[in-house]
Protein backbone atom coordinates (compact mmCIF):
# COMPACT_ATOMS: atom_id res chain seq x y z
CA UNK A 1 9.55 24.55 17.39
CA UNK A 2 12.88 26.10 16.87
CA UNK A 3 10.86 29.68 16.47
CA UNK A 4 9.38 29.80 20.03
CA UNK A 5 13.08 28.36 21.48
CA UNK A 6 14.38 31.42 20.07
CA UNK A 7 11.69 33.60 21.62
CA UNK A 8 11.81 31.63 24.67
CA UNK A 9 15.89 32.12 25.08
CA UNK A 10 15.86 35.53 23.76
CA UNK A 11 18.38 34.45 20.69
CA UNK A 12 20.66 33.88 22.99
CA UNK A 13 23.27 31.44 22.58
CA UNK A 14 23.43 28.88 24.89
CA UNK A 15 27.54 28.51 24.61
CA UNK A 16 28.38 31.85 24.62
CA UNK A 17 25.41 33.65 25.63
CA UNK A 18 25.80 36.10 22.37
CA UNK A 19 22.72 37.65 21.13
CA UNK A 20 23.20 39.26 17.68
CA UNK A 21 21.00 42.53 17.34
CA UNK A 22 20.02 42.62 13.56
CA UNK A 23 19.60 46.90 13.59
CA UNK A 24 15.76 46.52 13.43
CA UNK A 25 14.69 45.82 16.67
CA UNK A 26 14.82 42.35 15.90
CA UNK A 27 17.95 39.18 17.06
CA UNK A 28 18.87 36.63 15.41
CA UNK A 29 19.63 32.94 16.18
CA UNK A 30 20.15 29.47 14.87
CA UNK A 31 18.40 26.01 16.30
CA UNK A 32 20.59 23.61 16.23
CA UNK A 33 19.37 19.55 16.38
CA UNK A 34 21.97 17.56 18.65
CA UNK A 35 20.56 14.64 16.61
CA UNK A 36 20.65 15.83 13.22
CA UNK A 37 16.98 15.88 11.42
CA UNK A 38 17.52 13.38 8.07
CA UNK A 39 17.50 9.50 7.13
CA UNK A 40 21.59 9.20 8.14
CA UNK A 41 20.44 10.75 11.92
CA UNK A 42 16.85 10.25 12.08
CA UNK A 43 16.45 13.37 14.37
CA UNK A 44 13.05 14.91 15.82
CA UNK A 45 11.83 18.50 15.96
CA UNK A 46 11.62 18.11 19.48
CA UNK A 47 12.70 20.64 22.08
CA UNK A 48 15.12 18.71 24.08
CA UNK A 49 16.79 17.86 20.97
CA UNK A 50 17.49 21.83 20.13
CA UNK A 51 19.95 24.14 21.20
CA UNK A 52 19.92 27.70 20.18
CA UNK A 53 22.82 29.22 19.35
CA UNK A 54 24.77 31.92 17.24
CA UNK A 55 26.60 31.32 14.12
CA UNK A 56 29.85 30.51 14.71
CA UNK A 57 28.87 27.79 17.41
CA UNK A 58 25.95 26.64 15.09
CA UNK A 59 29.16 25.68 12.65
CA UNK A 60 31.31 24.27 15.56
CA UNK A 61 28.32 21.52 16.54
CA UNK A 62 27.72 20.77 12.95
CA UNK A 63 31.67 20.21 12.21
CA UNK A 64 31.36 18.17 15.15
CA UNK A 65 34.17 19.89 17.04
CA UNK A 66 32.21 20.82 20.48
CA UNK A 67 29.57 19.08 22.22
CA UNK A 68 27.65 18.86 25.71
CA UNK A 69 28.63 16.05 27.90
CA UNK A 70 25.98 14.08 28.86
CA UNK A 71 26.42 13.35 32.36
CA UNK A 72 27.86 17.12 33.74
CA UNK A 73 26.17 19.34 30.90
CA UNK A 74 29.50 20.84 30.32
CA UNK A 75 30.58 22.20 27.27
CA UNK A 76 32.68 19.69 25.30
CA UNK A 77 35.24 20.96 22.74
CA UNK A 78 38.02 19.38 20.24
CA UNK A 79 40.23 22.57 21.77
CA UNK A 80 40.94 22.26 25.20
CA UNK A 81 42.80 25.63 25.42
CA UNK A 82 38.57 27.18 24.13
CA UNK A 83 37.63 29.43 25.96
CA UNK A 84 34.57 27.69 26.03
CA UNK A 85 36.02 24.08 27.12
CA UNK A 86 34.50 22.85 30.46
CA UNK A 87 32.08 25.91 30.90
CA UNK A 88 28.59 25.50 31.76
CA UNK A 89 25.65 26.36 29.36
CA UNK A 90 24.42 29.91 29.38
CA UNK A 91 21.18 28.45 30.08
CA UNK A 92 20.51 25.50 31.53
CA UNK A 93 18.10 23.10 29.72
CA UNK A 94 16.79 19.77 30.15
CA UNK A 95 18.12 18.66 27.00
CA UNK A 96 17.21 14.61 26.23
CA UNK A 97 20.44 13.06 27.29
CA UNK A 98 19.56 9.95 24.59
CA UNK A 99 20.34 13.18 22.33
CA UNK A 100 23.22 14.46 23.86
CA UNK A 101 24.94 10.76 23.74
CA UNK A 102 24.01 10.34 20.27
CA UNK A 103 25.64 14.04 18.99
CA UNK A 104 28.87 12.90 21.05
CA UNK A 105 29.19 9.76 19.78
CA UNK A 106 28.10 10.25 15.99
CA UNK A 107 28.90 13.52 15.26
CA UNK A 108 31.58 15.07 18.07
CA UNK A 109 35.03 14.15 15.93
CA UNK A 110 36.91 12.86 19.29
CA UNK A 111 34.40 9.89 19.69
């Protein structure tokens, strides 16, 4: 599932809309699970419950210090001076907002 996102988006991040271009003709990208695959979580490998992104914002969702709010699909973060606070996705998704809720409210560190 995450595979095809990544083909599907073009590795391109949906916060920042960086796409990292490995020297081989080839980009990279992460998949990130708003609700975390595991027994603590209990996450699915479901598409609205992935966002691709690059590194560094791969490590901001799993430290839990930026998020997607629900309601405006706004980008969420601990850092209101970010450059990224209150900025829409690069690509807008129809990400499960039960997932979305549950990653702010588990996992964001502001909850």
């Amino acid at each position: 599932m995450v595979r095809e996102l990544k083909e599907k988006y073009n590795h391109r991040c949906q916060i920042c809309g960086l796409q990292l271009y490995k020297g081989n003709g080839e980009y990279y990208s992460e998949g990130h699970h708003l609700r975390p695959l595991g027994r603590e979580h209990f996450g699915v490998d479901d598409e609205d419950n992935i966002i691709i992104l690059c590194p560094n914002h791969h490590t901001e969702f799993d430290y839990g210090v930026i998020a997607i709010d629900p309601k405006t699909k706004r980008i969420i973060h601990v850092d209101p001076k970010n450059e990224f606070h209150d900025k829409n996705l690069v690509n807008k998704r129809n990400l499960k907002n039960d997932y979305l809720i549950y990653h702010l409210e588990n996992v964001f560190v502001t909850r």
